[in-house]
C-alpha atoms as a PDB file:
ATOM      1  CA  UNK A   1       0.000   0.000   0.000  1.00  0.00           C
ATOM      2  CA  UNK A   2       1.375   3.505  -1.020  1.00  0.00           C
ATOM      3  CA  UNK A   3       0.729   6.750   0.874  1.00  0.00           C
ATOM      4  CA  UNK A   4       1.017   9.783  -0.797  1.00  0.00           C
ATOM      5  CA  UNK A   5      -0.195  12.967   1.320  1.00  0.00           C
ATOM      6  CA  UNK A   6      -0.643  16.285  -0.801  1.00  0.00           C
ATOM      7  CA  UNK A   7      -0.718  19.798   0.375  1.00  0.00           C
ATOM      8  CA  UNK A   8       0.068  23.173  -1.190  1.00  0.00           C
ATOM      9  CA  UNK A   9       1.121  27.012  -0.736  1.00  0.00           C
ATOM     10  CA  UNK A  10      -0.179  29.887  -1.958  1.00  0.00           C
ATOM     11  CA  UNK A  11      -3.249  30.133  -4.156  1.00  0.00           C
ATOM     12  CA  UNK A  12      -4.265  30.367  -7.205  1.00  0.00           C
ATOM     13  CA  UNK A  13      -6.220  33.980  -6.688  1.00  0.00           C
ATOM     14  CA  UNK A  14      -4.844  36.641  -8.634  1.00  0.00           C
ATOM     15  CA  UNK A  15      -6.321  39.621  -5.938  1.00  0.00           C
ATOM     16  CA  UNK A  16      -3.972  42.165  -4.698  1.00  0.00           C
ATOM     17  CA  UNK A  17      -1.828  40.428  -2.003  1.00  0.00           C
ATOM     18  CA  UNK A  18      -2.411  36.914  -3.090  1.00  0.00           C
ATOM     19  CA  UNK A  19       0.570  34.693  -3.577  1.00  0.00           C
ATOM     20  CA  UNK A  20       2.943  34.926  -6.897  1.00  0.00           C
ATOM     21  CA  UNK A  21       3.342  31.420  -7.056  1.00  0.00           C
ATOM     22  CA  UNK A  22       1.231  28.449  -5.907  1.00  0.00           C
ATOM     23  CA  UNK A  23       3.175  24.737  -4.891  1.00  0.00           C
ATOM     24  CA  UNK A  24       1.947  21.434  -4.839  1.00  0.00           C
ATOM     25  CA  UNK A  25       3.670  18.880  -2.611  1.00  0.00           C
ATOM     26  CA  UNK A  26       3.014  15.269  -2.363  1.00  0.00           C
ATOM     27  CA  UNK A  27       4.664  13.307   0.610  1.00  0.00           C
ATOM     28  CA  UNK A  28       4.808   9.500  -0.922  1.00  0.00           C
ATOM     29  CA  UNK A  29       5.926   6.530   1.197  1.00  0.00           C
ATOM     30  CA  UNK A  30       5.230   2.909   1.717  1.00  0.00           C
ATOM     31  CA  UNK A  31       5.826   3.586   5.527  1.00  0.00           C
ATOM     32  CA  UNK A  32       3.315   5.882   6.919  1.00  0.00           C
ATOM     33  CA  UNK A  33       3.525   4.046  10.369  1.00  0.00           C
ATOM     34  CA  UNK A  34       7.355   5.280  10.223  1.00  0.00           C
ATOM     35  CA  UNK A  35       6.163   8.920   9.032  1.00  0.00           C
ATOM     36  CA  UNK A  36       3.270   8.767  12.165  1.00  0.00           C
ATOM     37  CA  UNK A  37       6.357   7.829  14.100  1.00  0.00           C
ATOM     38  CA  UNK A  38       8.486  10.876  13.560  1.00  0.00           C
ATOM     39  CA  UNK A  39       5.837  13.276  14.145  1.00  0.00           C
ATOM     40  CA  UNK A  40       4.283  12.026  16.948  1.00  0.00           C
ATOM     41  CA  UNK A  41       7.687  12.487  18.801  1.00  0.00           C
ATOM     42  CA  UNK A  42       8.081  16.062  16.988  1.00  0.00           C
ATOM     43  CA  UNK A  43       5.131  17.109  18.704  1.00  0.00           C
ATOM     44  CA  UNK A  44       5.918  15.676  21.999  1.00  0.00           C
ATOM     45  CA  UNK A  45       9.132  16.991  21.934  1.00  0.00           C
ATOM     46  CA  UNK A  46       7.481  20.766  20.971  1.00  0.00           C
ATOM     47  CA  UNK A  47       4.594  19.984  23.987  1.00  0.00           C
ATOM     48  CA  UNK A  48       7.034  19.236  26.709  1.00  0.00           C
ATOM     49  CA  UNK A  49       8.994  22.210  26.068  1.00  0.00           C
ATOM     50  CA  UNK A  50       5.767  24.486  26.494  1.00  0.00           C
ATOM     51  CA  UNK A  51       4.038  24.934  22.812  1.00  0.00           C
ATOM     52  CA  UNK A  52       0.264  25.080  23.573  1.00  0.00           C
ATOM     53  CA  UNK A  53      -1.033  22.142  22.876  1.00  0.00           C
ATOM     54  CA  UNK A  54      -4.286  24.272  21.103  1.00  0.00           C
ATOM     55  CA  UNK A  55      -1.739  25.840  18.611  1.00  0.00           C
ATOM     56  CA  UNK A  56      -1.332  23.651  15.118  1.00  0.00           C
ATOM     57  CA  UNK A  57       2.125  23.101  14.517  1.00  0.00           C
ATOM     58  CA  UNK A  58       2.766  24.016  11.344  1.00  0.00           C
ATOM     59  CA  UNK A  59       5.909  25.330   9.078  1.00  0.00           C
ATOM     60  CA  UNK A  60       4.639  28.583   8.968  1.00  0.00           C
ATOM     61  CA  UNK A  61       3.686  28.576  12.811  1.00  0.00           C
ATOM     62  CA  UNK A  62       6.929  27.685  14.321  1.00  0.00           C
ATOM     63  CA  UNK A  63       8.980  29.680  11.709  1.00  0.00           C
ATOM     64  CA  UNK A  64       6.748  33.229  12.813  1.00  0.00           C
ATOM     65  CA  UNK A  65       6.429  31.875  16.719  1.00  0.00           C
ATOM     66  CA  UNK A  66       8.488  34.603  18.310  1.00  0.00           C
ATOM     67  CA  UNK A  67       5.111  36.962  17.328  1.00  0.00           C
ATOM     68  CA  UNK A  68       3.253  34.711  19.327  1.00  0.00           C
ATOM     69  CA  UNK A  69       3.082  35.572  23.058  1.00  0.00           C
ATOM     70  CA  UNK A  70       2.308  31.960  24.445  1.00  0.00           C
ATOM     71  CA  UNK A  71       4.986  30.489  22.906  1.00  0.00           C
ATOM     72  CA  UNK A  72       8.141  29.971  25.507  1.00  0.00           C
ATOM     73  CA  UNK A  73      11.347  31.648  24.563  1.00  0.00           C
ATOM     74  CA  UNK A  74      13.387  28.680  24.317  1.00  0.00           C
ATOM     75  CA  UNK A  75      11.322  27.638  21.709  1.00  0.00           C
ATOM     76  CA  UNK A  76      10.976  30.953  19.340  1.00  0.00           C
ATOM     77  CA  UNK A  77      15.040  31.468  20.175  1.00  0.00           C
ATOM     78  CA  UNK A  78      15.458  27.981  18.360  1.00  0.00           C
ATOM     79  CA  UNK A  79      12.775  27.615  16.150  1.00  0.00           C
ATOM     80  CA  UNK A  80      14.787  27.636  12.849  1.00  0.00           C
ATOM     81  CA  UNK A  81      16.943  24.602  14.509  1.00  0.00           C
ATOM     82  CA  UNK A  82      13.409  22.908  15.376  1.00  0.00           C
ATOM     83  CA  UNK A  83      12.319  23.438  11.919  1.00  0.00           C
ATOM     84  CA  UNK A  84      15.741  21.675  10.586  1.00  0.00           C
ATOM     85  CA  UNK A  85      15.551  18.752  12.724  1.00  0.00           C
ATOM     86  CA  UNK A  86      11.618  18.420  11.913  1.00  0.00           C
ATOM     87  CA  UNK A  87      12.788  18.412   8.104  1.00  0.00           C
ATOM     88  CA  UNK A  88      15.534  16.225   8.011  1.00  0.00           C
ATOM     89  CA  UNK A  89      13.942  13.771  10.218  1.00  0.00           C
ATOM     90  CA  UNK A  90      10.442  13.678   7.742  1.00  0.00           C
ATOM     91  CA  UNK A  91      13.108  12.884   4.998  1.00  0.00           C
ATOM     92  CA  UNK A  92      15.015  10.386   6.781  1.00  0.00           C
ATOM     93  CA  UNK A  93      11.508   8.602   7.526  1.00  0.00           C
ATOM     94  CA  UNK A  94      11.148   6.609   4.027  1.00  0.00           C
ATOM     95  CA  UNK A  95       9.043   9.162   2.632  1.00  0.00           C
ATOM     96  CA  UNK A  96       9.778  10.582  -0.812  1.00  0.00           C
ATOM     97  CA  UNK A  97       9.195  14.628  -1.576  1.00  0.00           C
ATOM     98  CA  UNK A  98       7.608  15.840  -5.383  1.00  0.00           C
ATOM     99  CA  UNK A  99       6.151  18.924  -6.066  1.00  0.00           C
ATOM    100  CA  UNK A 100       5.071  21.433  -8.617  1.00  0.00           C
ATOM    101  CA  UNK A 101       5.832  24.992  -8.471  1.00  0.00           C
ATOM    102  CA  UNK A 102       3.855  27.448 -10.681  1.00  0.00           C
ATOM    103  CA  UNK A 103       4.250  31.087 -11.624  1.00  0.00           C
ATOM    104  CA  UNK A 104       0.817  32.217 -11.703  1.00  0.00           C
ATOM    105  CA  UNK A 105       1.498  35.781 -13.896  1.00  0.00           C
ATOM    106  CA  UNK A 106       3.085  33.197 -16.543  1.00  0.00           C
ATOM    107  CA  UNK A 107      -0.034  30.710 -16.914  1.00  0.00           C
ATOM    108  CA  UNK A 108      -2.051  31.469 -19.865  1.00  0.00           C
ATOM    109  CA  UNK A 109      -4.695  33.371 -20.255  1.00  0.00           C
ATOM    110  CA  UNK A 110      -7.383  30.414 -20.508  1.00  0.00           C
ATOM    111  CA  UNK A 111      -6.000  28.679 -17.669  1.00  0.00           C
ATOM    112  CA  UNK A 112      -5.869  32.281 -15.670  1.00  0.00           C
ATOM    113  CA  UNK A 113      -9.669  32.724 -16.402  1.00  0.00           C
ATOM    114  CA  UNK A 114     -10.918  29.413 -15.771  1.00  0.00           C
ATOM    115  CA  UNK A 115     -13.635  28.673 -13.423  1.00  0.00           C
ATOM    116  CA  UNK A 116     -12.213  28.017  -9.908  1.00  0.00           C
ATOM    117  CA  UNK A 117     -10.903  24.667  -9.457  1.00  0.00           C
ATOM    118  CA  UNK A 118      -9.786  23.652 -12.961  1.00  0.00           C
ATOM    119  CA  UNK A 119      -5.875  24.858 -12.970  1.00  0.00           C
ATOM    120  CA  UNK A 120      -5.512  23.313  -9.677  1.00  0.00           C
ATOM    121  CA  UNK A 121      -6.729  19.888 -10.614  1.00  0.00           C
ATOM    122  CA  UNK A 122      -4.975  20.569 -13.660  1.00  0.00           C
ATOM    123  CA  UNK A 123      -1.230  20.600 -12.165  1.00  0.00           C
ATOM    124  CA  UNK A 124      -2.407  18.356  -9.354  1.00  0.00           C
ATOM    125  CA  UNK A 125      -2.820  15.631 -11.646  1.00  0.00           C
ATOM    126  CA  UNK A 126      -0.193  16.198 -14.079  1.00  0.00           C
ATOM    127  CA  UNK A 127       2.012  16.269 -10.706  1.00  0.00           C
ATOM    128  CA  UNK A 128       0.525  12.704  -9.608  1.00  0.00           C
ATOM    129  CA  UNK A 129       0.418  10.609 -13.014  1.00  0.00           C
ATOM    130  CA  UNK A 130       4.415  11.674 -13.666  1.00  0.00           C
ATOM    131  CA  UNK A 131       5.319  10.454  -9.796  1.00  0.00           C
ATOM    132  CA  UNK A 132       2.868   7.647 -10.824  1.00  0.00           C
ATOM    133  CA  UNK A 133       4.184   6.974 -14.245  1.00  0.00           C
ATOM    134  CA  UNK A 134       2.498   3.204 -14.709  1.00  0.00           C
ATOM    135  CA  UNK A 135       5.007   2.439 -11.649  1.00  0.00           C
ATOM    136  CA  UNK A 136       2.954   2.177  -8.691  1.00  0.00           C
ATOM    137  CA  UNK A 137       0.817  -0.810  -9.385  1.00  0.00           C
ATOM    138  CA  UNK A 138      -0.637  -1.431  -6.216  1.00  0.00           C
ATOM    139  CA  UNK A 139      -3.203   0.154  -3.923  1.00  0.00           C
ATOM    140  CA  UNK A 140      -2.619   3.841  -3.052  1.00  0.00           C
ATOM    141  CA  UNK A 141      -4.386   5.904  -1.016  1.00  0.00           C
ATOM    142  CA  UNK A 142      -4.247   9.651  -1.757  1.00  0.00           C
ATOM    143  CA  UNK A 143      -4.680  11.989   1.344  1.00  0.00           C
ATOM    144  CA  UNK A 144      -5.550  15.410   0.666  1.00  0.00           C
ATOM    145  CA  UNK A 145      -6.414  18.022   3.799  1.00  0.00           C
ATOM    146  CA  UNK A 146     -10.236  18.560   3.998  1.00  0.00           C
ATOM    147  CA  UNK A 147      -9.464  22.246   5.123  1.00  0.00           C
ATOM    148  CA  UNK A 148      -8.352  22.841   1.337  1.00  0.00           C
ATOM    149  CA  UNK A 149     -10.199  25.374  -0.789  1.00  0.00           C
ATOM    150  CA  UNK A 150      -8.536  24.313  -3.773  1.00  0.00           C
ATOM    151  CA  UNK A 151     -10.362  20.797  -3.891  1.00  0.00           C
ATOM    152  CA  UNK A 152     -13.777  21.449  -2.684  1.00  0.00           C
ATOM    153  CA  UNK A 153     -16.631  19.921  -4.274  1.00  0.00           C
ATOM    154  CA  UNK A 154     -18.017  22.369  -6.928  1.00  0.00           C
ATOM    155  CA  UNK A 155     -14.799  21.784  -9.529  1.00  0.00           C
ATOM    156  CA  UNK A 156     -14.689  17.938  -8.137  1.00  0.00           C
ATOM    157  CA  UNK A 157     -11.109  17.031  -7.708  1.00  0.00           C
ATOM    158  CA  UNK A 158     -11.836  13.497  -6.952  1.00  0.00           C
ATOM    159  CA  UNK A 159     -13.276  12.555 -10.227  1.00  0.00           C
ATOM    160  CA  UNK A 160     -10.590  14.434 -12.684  1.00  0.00           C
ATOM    161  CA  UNK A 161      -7.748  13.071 -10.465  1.00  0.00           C
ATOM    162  CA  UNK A 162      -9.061   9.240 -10.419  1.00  0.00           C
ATOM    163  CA  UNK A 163      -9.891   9.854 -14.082  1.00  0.00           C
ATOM    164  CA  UNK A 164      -6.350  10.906 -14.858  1.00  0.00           C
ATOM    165  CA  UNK A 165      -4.743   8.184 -12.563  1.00  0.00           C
ATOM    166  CA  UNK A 166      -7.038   5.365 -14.279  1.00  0.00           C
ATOM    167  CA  UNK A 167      -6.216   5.908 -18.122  1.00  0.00           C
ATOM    168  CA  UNK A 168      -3.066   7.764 -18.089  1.00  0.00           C
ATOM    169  CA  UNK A 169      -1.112   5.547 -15.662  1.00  0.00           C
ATOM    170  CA  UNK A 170      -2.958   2.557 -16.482  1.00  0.00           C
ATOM    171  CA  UNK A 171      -3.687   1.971 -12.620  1.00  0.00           C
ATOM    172  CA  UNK A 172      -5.191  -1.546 -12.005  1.00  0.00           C
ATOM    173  CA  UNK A 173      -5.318  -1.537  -8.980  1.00  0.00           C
ATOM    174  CA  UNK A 174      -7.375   0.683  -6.038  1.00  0.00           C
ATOM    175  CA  UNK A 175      -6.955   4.212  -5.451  1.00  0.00           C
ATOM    176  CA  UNK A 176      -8.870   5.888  -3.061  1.00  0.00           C
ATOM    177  CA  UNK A 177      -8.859   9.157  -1.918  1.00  0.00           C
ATOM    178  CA  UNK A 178      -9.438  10.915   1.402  1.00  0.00           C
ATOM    179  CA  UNK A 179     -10.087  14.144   2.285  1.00  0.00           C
ATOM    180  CA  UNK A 180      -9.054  14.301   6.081  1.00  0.00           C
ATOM    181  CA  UNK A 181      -8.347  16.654   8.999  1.00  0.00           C
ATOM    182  CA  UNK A 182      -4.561  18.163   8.936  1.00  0.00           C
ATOM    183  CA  UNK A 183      -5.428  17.933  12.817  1.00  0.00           C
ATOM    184  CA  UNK A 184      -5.551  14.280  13.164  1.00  0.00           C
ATOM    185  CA  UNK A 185      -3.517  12.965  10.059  1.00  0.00           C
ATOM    186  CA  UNK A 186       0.077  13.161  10.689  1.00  0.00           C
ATOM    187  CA  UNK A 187       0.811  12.047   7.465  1.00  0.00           C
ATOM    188  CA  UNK A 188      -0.511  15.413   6.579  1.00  0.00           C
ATOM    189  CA  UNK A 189       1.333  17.323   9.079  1.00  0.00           C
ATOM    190  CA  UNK A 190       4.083  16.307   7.530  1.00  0.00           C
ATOM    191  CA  UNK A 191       3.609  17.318   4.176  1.00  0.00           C
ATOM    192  CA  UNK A 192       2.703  20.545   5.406  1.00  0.00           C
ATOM    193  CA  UNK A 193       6.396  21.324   5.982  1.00  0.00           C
ATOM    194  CA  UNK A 194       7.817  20.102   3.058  1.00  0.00           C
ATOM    195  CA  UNK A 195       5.359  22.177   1.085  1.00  0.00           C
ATOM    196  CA  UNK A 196       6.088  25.182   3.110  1.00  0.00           C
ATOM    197  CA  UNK A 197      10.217  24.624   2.977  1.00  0.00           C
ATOM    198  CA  UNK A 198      10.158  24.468  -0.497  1.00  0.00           C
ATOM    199  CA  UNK A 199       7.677  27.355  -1.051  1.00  0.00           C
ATOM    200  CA  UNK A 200       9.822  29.512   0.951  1.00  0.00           C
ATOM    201  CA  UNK A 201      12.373  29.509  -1.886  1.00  0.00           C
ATOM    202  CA  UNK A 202      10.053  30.712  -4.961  1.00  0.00           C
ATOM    203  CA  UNK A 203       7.723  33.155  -2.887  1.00  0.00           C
ATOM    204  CA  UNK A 204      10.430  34.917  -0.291  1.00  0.00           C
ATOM    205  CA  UNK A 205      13.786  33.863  -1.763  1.00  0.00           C
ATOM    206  CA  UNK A 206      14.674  31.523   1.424  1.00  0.00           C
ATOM    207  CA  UNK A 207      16.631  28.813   0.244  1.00  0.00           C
ATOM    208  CA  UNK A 208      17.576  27.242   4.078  1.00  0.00           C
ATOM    209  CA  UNK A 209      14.869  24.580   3.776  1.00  0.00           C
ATOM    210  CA  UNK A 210      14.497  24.000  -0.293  1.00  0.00           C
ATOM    211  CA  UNK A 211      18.253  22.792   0.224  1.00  0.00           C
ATOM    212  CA  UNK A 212      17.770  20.657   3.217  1.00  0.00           C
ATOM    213  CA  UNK A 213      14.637  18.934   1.015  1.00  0.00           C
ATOM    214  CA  UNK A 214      15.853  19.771  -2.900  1.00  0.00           C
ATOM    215  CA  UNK A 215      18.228  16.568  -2.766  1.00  0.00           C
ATOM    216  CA  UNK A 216      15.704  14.481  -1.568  1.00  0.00           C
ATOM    217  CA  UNK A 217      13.195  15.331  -4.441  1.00  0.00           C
ATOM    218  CA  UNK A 218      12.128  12.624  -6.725  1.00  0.00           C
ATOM    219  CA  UNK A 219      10.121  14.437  -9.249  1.00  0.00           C
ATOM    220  CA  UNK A 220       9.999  18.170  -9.446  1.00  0.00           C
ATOM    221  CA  UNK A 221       7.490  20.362 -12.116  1.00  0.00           C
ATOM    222  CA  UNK A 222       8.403  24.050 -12.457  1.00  0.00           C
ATOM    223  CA  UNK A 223       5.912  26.394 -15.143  1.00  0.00           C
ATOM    224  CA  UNK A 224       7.804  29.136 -15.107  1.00  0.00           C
ATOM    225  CA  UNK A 225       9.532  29.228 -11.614  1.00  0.00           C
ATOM    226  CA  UNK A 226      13.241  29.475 -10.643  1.00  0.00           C
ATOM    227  CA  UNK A 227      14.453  29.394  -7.455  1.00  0.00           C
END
């Protein structure tokens, strides 16, 4: 059985003060008990040194936690070391990184002024049948966060992305996907700092986290974006 665990950052909104870019990051691994593992002691470690246990921990949260009040000193004084270890140790865990990274101001015109929905699904599946590839014949179970705009029901993401995993990857076997709570799937929680390390690079020219995860990378889909 195959995990993969997707999450993304940014948006595809083209308002004033909306992202420039928007990422897609899958997590993959045959050893989610392994991935659980590793961020169930993350977390403990983070609890037992004060976080509040009503905060998410997330890549963005402990990067910005010295603006946060409740969080203890030693922790926002070392967060940047806590976000290393937490990174290297997701990547140690058998779990494989992809993503793709888009330039929204370069997309074209149709794909800029499509109804909501169908440029995410669009990337989102060409970023799933090339880590696919006809390789992964066996049951996989894709895990997306319920919490994500991008996927809800009215442009379904479900049926384009089974459609696209069926036919163009020649996928025999199950795939099922699940639209869970970032809260209680660590799978999740870990994809949510990949995604955020990596996204760090294109949006805010950080590279201290792309380079931890870059080398780790197995398939990588850039329209338009250089780091």
């Amino acid at each position: 059985m195959h995990f993969i665990f997707l999450d993304e950052s940014g948006e595809f909104g083209f308002e004033a003060g909306s992202s420039t870019h928007l990422l897609i990051a899958l997590l993959e691994t045959e050893n989610s008990k392994r991935l659980k593992n590793v961020m169930r002691k993350e977390k403990k470690r983070l609890h037992d040194l004060g976080w509040p246990r009503d905060i998410e921990i997330k890549g963005t949260a402990l990067y910005g936690c010295q603006h946060e009040p409740r969080i203890p000193q030693q922790i926002a004084d070392n967060r940047v070391a806590h976000l290393t270890r937490i990174v290297n140790r997701i990547l140690d865990a058998d779990a494989t990184p992809h993503y793709t990274i888009i330039r929204k101001d370069r997309l074209t015109r149709n794909l800029q002024q499509a109804p909501y929905g169908i440029a995410y699904n669009y990337f989102a599946g060409n970023l799933l049948c090339k880590v696919h590839n006809g390789a992964l014949q066996c049951p996989v179970t894709l895990v997306v966060d319920r919490r994500n705009k991008e996927t809800h029901a009215h442009m379904p993401f479900d049926g384009y992305v089974s459609t696209r995993i069926i036919t163009d990857c020649n996928h025999e076997h199950s795939f099922e996907i699940r639209h869970e709570d970032s809260r209680d799937w660590l799978g999740l929680q870990a994809v949510d700092f990949i995604s955020w390390g990596l996204f760090r690079a294109y949006e805010h020219q950080d590279r201290q986290f792309y380079d931890l995860i870059r080398p780790n990378v197995r398939i990588d889909d850039c329209w338009y974006a250089q780091v």
